[in-house]
C-alpha atoms as a PDB file:
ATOM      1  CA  UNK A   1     -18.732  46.358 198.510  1.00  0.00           C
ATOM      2  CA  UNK A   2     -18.105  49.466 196.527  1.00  0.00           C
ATOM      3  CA  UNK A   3     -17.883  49.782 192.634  1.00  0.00           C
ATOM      4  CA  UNK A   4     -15.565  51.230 190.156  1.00  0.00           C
ATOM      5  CA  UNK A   5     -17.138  53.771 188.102  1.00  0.00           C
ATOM      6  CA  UNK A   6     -15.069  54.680 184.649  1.00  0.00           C
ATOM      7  CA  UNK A   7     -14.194  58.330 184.126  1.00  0.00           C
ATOM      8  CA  UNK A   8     -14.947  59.086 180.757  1.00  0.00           C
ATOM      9  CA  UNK A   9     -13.939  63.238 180.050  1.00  0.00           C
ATOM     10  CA  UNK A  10     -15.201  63.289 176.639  1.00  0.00           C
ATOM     11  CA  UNK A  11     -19.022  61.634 177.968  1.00  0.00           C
ATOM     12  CA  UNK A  12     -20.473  65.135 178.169  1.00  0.00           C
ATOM     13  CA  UNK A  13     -19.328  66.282 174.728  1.00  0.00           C
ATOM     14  CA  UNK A  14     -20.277  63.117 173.250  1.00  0.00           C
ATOM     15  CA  UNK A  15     -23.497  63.687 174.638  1.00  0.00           C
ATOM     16  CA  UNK A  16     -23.984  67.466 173.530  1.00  0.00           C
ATOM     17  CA  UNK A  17     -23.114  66.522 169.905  1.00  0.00           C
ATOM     18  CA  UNK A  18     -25.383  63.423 169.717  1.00  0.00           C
ATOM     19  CA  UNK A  19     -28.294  66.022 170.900  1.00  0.00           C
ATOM     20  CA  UNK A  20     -26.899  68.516 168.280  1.00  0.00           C
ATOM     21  CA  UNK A  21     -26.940  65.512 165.182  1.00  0.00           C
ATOM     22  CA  UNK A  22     -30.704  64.514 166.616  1.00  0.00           C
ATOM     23  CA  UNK A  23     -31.358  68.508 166.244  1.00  0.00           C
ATOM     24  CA  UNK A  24     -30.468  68.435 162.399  1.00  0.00           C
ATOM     25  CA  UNK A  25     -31.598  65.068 161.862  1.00  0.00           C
ATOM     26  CA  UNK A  26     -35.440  65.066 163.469  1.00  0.00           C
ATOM     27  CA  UNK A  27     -38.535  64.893 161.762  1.00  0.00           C
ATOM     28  CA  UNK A  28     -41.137  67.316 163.143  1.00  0.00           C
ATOM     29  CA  UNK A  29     -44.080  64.826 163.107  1.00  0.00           C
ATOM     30  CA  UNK A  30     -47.304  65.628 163.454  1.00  0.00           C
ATOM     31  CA  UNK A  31     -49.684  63.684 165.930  1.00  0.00           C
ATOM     32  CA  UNK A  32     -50.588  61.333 162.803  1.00  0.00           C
ATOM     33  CA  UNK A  33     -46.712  60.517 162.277  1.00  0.00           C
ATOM     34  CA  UNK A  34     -46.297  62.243 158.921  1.00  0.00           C
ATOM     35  CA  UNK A  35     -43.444  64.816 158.341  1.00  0.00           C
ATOM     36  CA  UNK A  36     -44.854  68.071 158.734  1.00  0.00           C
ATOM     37  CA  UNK A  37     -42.104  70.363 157.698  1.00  0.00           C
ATOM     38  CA  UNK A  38     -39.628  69.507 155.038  1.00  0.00           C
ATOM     39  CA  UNK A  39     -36.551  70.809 153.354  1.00  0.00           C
ATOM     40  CA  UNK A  40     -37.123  72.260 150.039  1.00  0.00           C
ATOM     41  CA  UNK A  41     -33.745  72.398 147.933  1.00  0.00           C
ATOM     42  CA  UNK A  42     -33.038  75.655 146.101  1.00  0.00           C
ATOM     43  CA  UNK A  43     -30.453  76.973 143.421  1.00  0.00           C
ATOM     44  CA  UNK A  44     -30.618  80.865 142.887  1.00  0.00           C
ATOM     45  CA  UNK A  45     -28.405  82.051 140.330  1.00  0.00           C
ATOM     46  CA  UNK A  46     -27.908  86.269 139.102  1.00  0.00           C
ATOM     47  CA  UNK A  47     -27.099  87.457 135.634  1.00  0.00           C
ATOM     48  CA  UNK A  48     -27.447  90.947 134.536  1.00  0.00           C
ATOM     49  CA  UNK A  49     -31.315  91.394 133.801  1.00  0.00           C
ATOM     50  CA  UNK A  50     -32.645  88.214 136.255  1.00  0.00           C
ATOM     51  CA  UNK A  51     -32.051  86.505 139.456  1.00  0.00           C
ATOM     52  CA  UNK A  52     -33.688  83.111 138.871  1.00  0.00           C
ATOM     53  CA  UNK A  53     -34.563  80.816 141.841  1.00  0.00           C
ATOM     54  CA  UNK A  54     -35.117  77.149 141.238  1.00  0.00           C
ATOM     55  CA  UNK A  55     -36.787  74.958 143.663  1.00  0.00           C
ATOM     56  CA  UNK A  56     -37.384  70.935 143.308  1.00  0.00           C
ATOM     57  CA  UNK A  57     -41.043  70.253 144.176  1.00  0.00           C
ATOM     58  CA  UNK A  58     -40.427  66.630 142.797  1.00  0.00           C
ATOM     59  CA  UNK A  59     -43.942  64.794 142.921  1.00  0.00           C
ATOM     60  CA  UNK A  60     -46.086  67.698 143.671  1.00  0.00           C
ATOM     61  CA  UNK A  61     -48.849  69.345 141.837  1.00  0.00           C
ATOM     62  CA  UNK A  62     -49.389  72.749 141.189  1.00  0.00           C
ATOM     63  CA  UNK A  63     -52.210  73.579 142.771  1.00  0.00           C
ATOM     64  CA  UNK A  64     -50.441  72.569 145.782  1.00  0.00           C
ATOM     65  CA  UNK A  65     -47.526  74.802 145.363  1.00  0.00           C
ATOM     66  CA  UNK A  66     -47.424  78.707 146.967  1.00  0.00           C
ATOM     67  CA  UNK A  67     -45.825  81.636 145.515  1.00  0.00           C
ATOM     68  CA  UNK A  68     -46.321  84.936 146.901  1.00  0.00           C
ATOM     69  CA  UNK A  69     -44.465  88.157 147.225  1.00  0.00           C
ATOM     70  CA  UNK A  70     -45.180  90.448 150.249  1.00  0.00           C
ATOM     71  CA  UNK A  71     -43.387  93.332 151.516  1.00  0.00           C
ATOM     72  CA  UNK A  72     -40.001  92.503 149.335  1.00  0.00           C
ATOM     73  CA  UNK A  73     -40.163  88.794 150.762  1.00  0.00           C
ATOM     74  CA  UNK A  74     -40.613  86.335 148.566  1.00  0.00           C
ATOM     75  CA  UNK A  75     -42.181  83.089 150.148  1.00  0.00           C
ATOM     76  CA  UNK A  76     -42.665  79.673 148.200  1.00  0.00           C
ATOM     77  CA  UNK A  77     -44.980  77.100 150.242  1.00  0.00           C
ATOM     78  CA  UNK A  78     -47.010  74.163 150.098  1.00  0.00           C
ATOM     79  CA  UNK A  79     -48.002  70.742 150.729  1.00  0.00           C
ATOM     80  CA  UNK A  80     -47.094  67.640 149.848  1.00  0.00           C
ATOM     81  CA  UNK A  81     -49.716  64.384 150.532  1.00  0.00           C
ATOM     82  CA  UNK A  82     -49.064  61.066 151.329  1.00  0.00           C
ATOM     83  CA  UNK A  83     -51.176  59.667 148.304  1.00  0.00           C
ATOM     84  CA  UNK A  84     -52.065  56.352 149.434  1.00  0.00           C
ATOM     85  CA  UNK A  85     -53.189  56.930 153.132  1.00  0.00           C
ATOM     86  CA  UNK A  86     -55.656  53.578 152.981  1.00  0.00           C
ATOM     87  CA  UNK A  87     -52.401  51.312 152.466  1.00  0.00           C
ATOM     88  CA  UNK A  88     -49.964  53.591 154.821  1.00  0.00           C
ATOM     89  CA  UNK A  89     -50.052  50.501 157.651  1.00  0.00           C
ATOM     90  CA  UNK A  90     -48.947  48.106 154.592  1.00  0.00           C
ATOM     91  CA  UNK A  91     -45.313  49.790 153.200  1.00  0.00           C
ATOM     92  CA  UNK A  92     -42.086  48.652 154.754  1.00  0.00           C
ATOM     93  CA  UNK A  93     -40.606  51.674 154.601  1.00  0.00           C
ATOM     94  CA  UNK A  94     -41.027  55.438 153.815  1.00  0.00           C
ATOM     95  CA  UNK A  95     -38.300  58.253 153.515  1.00  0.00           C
ATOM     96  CA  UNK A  96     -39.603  60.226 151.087  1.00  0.00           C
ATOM     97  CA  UNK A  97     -40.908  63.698 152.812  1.00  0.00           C
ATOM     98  CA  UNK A  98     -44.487  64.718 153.248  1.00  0.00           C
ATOM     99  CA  UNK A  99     -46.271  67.282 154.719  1.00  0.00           C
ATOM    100  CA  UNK A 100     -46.277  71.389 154.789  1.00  0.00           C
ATOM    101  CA  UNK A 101     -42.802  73.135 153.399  1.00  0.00           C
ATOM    102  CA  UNK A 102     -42.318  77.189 153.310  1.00  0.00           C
ATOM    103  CA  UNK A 103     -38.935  78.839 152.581  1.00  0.00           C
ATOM    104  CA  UNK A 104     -38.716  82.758 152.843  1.00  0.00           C
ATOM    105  CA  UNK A 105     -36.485  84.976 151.199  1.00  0.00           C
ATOM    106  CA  UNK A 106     -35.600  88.248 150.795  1.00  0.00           C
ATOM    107  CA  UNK A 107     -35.444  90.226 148.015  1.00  0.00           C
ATOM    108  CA  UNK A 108     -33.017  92.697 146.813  1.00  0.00           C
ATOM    109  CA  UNK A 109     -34.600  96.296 146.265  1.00  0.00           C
ATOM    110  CA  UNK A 110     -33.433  96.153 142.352  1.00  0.00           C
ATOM    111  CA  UNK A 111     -36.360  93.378 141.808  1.00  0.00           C
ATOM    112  CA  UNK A 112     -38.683  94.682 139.604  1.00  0.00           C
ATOM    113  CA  UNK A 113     -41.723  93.065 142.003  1.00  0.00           C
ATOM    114  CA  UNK A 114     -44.942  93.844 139.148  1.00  0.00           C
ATOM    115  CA  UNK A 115     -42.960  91.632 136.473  1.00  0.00           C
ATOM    116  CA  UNK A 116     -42.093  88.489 138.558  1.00  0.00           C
ATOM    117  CA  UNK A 117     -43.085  84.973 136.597  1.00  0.00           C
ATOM    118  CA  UNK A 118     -43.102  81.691 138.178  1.00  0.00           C
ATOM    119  CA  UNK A 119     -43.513  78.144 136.518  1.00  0.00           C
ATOM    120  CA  UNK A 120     -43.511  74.378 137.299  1.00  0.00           C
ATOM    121  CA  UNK A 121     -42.307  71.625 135.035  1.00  0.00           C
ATOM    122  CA  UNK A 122     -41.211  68.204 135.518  1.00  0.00           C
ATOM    123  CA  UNK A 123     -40.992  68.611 139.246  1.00  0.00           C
ATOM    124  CA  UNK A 124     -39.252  72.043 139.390  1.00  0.00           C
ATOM    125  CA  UNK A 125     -40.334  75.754 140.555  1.00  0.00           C
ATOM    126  CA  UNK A 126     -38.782  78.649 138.850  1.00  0.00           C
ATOM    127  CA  UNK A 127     -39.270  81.626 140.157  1.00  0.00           C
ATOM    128  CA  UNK A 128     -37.862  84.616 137.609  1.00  0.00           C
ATOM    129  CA  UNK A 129     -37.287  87.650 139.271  1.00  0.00           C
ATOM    130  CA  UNK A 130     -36.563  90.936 136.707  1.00  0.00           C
ATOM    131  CA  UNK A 131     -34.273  93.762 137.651  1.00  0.00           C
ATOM    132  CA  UNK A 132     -35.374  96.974 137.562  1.00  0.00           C
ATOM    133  CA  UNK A 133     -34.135  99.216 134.444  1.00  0.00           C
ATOM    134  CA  UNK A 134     -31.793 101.462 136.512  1.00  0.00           C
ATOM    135  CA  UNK A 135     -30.095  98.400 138.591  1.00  0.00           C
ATOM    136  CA  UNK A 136     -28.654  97.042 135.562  1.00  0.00           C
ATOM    137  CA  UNK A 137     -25.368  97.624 134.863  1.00  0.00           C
ATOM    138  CA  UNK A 138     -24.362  99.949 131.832  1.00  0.00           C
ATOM    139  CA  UNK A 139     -21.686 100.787 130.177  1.00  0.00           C
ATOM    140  CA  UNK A 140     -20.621 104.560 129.935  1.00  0.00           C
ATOM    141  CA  UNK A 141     -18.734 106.230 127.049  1.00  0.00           C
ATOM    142  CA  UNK A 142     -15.756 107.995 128.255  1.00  0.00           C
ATOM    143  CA  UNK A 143     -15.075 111.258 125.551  1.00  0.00           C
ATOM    144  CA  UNK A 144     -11.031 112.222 125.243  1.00  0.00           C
ATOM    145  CA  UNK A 145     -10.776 115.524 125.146  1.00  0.00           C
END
């Protein structure tokens, strides 16, 4: 007795892009379960005299929040804690991300890196990073002779 077996041309793409979604769409757990790397969401906007990066830490504290500038990098890390471990087993459900985050970035060579300010309210990071004096644009006087 022999058996039919459907063609299907489209089963190996099918197949690469459900590997590709499960790529973008994992959670890197750590041998306890918990979300060990998750994605912190950033707005960076430029005006003349600042660029200004704002980061939403939503739930965290601040000593549990990283800022530090190395080697024109700027890096902002952390963790956030599951903060009610005892009662973990008893919750139906739990989407909200915990665990270690870190996003790098580099910095233009017009940052002024000794005047850099950074501060946390209501669940937001702002990192304020000053130009230098001679990377901001001027306006120059043009004399008719």
């Amino acid at each position: 007795m022999s058996t039919f077996v459907t063609y299907d041309p489209f089963q190996n793409v099918r197949s690469l892009q459900g590997e590709i979604n499960r790529i973008f769409e994992r959670d890197a757990h750590d041998s306890t379960g918990q979300l060990t790397q998750w994605p912190m969401r950033v707005d960076i906007r430029e005006d003349e005299n600042h660029i200004v990066v704002k980061a939403d830490l939503p739930g965290m504290e601040q000593k549990d929040i990283h800022v530090n500038v190395d080697n024109g990098m700027l890096t902002i890390s952390g963790e956030r804690k599951f903060d009610d471990e005892a009662r973990k087993e008893s919750y139906h459900r739990v989407e909200r991300a915990y665990g270690r985050f870190s996003r790098t970035f580099q910095l233009p060579n017009t940052t002024d890196m000794g005047k850099i300010e950074a501060t946390y309210k209501n669940g937001v990071l702002q990192v304020t990073l000053p130009k230098l004096e001679e990377a901001k644009p001027r306006s120059i006087q043009v004399n008719v002779q």
